[in-house]
N, C-alpha and C. Protein backbone atom coordinates (compact mmCIF):
# COMPACT_ATOMS: atom_id res chain seq x y z
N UNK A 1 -12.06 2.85 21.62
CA UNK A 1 -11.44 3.85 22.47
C UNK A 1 -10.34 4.55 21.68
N UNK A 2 -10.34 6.03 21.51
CA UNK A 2 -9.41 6.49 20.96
C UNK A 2 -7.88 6.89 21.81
N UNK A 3 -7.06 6.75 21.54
CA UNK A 3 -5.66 7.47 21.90
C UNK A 3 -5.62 8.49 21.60
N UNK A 4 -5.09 9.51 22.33
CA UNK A 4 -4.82 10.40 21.86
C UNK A 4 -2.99 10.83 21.70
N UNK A 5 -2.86 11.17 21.10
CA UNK A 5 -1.09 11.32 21.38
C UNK A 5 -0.98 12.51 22.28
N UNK A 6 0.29 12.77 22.89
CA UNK A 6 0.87 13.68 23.83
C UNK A 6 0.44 15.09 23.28
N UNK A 7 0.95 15.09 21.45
CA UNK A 7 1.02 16.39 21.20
C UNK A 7 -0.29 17.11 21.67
N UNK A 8 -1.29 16.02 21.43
CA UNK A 8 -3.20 16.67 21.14
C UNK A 8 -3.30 17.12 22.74
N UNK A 9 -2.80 16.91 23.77
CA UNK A 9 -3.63 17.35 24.68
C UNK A 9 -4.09 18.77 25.11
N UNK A 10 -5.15 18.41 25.15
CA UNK A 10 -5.81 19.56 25.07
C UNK A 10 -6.20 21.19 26.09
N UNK A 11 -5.75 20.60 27.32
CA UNK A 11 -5.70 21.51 28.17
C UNK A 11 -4.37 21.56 29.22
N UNK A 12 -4.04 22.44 29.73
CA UNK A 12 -3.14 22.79 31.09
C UNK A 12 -3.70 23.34 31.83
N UNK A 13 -3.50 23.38 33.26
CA UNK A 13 -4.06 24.49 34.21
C UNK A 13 -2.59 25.33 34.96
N UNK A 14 -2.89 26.26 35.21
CA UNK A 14 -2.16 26.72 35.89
C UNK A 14 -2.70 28.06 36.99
N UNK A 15 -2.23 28.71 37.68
CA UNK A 15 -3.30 29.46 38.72
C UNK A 15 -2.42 30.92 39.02
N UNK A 16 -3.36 31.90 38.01
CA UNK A 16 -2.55 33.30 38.40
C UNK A 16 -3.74 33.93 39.26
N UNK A 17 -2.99 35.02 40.29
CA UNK A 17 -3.49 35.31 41.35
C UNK A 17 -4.31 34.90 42.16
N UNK A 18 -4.53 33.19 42.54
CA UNK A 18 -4.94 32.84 42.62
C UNK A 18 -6.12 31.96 41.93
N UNK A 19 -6.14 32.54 40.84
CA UNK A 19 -7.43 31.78 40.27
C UNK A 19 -7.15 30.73 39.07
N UNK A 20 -7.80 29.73 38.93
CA UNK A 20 -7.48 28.40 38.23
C UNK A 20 -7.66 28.98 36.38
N UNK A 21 -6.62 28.86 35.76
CA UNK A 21 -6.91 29.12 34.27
C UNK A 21 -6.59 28.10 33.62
N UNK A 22 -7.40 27.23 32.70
CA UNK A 22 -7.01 26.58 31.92
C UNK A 22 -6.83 26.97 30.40
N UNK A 23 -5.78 26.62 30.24
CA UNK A 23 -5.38 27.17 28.64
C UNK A 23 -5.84 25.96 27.93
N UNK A 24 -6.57 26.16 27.01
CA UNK A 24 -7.13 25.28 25.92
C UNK A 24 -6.27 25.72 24.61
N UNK A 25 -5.84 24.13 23.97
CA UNK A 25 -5.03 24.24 22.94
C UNK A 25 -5.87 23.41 21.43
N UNK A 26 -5.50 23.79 20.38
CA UNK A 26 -6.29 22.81 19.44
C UNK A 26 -7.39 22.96 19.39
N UNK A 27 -8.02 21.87 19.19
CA UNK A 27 -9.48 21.26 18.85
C UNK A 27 -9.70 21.21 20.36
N UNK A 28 -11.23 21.33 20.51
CA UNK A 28 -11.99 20.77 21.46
C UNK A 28 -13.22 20.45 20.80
N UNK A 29 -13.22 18.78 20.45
CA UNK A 29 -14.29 18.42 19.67
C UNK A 29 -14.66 16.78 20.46
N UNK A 30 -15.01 16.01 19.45
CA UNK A 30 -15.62 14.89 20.18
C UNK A 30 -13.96 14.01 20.72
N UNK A 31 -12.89 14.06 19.82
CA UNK A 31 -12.21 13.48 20.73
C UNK A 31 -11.08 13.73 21.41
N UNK A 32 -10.88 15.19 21.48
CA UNK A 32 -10.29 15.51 22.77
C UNK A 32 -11.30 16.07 24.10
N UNK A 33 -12.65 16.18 23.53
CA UNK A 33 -13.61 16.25 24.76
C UNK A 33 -13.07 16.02 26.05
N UNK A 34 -13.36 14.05 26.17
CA UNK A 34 -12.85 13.02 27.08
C UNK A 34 -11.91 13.21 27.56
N UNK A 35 -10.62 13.66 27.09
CA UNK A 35 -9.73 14.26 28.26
C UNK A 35 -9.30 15.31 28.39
N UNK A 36 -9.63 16.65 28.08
CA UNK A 36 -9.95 18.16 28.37
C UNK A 36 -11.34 17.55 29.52
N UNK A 37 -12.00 17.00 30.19
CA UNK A 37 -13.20 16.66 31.03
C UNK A 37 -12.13 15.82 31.54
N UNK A 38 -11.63 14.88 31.53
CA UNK A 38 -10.45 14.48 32.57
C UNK A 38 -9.43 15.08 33.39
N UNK A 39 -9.24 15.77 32.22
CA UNK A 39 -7.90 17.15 32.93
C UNK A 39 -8.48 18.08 33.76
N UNK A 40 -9.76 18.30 33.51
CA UNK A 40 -10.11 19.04 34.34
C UNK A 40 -11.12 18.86 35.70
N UNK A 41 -11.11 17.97 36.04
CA UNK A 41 -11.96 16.89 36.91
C UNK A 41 -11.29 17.67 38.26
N UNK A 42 -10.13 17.39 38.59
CA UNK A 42 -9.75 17.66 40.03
C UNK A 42 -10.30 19.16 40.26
N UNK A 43 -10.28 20.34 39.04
CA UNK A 43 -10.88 21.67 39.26
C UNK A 43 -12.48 21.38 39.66
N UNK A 44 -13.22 20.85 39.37
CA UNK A 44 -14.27 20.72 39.61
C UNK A 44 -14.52 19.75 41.62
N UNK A 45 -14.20 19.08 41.61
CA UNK A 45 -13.82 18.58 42.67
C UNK A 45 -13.95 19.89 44.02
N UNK A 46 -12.86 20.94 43.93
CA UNK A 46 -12.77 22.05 44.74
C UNK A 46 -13.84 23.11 44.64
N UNK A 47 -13.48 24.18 45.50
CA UNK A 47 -14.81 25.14 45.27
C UNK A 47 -14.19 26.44 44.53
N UNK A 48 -14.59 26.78 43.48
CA UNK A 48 -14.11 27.84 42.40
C UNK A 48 -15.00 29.18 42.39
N UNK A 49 -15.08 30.28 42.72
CA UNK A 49 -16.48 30.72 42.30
C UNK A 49 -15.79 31.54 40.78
N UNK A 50 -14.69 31.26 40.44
CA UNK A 50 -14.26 31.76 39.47
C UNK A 50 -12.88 30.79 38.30
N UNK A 51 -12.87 30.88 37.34
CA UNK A 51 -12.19 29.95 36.52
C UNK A 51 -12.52 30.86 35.06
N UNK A 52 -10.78 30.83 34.48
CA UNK A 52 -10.99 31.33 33.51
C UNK A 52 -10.01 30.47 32.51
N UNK A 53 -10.70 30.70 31.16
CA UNK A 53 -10.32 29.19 29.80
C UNK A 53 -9.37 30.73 28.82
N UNK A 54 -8.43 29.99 28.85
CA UNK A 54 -7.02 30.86 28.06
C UNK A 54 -7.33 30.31 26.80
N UNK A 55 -8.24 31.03 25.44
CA UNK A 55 -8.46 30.26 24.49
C UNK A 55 -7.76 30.89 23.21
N UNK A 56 -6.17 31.42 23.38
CA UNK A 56 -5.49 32.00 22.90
C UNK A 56 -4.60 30.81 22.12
N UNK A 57 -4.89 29.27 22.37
CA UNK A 57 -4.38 28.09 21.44
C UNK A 57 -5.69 27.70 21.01
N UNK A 58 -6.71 28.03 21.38
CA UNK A 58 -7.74 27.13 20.52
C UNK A 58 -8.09 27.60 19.11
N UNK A 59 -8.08 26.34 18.31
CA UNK A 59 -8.19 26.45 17.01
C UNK A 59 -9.98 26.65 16.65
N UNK A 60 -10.64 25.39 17.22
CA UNK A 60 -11.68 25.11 17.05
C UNK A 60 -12.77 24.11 18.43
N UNK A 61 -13.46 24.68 18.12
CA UNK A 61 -14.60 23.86 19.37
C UNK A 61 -16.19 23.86 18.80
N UNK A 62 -16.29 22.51 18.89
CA UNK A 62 -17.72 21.90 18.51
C UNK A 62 -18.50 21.40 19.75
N UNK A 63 -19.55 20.76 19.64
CA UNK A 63 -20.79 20.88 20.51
C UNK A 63 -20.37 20.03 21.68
N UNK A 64 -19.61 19.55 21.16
CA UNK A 64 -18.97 17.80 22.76
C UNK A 64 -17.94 19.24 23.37
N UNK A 65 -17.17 19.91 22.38
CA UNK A 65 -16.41 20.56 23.68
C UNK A 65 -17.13 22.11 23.98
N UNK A 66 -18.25 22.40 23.53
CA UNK A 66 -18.74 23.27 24.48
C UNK A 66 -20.18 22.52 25.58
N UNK A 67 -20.26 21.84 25.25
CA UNK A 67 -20.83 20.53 26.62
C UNK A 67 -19.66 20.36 27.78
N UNK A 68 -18.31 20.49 27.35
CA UNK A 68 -16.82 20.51 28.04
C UNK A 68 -17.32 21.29 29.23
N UNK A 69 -16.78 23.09 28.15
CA UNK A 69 -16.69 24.19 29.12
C UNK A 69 -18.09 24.33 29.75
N UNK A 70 -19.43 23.46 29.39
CA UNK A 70 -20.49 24.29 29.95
C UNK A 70 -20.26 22.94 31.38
N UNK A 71 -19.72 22.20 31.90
CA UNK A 71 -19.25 21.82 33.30
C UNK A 71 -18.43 22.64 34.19
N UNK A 72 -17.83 23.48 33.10
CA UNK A 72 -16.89 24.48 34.24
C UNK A 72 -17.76 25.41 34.34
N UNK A 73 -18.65 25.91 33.56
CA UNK A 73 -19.92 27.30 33.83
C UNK A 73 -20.59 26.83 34.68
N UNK A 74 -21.21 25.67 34.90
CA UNK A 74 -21.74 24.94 36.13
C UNK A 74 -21.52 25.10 37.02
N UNK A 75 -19.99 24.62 37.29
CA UNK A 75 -19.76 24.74 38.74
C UNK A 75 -19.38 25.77 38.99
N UNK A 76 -19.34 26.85 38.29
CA UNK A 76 -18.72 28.31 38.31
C UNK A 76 -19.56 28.76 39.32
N UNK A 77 -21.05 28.29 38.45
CA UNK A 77 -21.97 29.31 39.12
C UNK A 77 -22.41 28.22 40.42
N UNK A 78 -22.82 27.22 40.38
CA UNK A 78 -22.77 26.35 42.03
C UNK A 78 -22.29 27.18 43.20
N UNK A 79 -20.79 27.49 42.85
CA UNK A 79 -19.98 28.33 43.23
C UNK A 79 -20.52 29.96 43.98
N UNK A 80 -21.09 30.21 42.98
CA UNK A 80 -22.06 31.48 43.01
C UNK A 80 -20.99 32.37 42.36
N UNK A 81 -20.42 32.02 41.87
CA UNK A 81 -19.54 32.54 40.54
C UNK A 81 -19.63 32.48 39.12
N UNK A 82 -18.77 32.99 38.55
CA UNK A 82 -19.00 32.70 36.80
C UNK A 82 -17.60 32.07 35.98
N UNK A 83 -17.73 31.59 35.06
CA UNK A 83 -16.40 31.34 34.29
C UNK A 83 -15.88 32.70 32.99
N UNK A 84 -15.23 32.73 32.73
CA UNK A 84 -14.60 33.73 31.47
C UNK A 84 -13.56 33.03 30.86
N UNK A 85 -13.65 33.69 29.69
CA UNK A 85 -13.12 33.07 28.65
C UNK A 85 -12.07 34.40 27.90
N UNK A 86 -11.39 34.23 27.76
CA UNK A 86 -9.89 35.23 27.01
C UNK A 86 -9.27 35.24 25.93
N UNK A 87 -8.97 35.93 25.46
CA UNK A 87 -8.19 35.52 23.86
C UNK A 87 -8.51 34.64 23.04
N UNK A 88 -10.12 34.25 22.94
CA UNK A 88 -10.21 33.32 21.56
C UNK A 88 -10.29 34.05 20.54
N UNK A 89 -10.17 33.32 19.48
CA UNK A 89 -10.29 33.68 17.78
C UNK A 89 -11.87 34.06 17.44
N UNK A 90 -11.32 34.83 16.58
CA UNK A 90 -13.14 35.59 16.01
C UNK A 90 -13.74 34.22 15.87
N UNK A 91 -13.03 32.94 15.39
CA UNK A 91 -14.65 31.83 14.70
C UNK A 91 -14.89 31.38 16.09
N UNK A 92 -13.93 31.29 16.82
CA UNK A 92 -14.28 30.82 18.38
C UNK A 92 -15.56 31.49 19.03
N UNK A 93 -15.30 32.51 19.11
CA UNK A 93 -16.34 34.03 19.53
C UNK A 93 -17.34 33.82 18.48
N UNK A 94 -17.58 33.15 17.44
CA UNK A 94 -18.61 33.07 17.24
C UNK A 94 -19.65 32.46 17.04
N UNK A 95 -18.91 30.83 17.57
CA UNK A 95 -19.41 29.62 17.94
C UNK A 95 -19.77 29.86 19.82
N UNK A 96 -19.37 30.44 20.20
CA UNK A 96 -20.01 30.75 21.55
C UNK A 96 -21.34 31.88 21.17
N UNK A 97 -20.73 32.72 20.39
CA UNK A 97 -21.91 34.19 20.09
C UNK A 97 -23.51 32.94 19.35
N UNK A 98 -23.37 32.17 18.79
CA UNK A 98 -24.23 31.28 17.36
C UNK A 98 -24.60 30.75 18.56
N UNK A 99 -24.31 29.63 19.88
CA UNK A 99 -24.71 28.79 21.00
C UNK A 99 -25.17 29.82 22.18
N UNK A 100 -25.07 30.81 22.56
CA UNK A 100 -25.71 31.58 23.23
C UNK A 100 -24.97 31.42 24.62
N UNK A 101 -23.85 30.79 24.63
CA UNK A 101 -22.39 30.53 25.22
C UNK A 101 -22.14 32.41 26.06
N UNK A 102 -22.58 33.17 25.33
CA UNK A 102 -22.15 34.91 25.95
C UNK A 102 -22.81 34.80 27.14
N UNK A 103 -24.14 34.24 26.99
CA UNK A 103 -24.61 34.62 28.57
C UNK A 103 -24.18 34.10 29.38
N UNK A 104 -23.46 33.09 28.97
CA UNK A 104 -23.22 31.99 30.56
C UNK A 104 -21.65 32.61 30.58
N UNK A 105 -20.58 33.29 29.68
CA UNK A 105 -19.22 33.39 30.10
C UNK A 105 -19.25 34.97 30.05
N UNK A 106 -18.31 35.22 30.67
CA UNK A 106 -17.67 36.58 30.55
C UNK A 106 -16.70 37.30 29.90
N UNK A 107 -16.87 37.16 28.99
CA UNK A 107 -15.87 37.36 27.63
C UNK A 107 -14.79 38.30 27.87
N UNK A 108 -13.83 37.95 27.86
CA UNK A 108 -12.40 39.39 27.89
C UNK A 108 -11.61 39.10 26.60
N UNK A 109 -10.83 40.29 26.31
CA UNK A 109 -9.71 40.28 24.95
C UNK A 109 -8.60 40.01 25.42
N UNK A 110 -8.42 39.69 26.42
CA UNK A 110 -6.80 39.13 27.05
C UNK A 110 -6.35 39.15 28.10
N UNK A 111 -5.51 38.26 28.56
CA UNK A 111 -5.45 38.00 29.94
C UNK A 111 -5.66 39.03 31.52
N UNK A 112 -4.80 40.02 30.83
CA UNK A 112 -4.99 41.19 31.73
C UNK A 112 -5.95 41.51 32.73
N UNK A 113 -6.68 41.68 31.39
CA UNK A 113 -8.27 42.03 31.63
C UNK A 113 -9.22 40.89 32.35
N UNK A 114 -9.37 39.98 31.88
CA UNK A 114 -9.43 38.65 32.66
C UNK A 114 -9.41 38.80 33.96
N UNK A 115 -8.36 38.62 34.12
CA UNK A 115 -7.80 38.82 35.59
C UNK A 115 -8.03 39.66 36.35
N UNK A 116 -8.23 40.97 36.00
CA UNK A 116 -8.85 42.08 36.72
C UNK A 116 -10.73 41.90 36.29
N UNK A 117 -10.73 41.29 35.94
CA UNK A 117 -12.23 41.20 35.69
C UNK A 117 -13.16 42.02 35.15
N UNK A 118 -12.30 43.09 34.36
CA UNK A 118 -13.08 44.72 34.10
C UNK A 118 -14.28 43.87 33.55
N UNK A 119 -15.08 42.74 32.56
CA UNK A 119 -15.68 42.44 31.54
C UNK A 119 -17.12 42.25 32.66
N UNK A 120 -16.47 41.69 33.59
CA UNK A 120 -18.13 41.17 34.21
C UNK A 120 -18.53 42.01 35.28
């Protein structure tokens, strides 16, 4: 079982205009997976038809943490909604663009936009 220290954690939520955003920080790989999917458990729990991932700290994300976000695209759409994704880094955008990750999120360049939803 790994520890993780305080600094690594990997996600926050917080809720502008209502809607649940989690800011992803760091790595999202095999072992901050497990609790970025912990942290975000109680969001899944409720009914969302919308949720958007602030990926304006993420460094990097491999296949365990886009298995992560594809639980929040899940219930996005359960929902009969979608998830979006904001401010990641070009290699980010292109580990979603390489996994085929575009069709399932709604890509925006920054929060703003996000939030008003111009993208989807």
């Amino acid at each position: 079982m790994h520890s993780i220290p305080p600094a690594s954690v990997p996600a926050s939520i917080v809720r502008l205009q209502g809607i649940p955003v989690v800011c992803i920080s760091g790595r999202l790989d095999t072992t901050s997976s497990p609790v970025f999917d912990a942290q975000t458990a109680s969001l899944l729990e409720e009914k969302h038809t919308r949720i958007l991932l602030d990926a304006s700290a993420m460094t990097y994300v491999s296949s365990v943490g886009l298995r992560s976000i594809l639980r929040i695209i899940k219930h996005t759409s359960q929902c009969g909604g979608r998830t979006g994704i904001f401010a990641a880094q070009k290699q980010i955008l292109e580990v979603i663009e390489i996994s085929g990750f575009q069709r399932l999120l709604d890509i925006y360049p920054d929060r703003e936009t996000a939030l008003n939803g111009s993208a989807g």
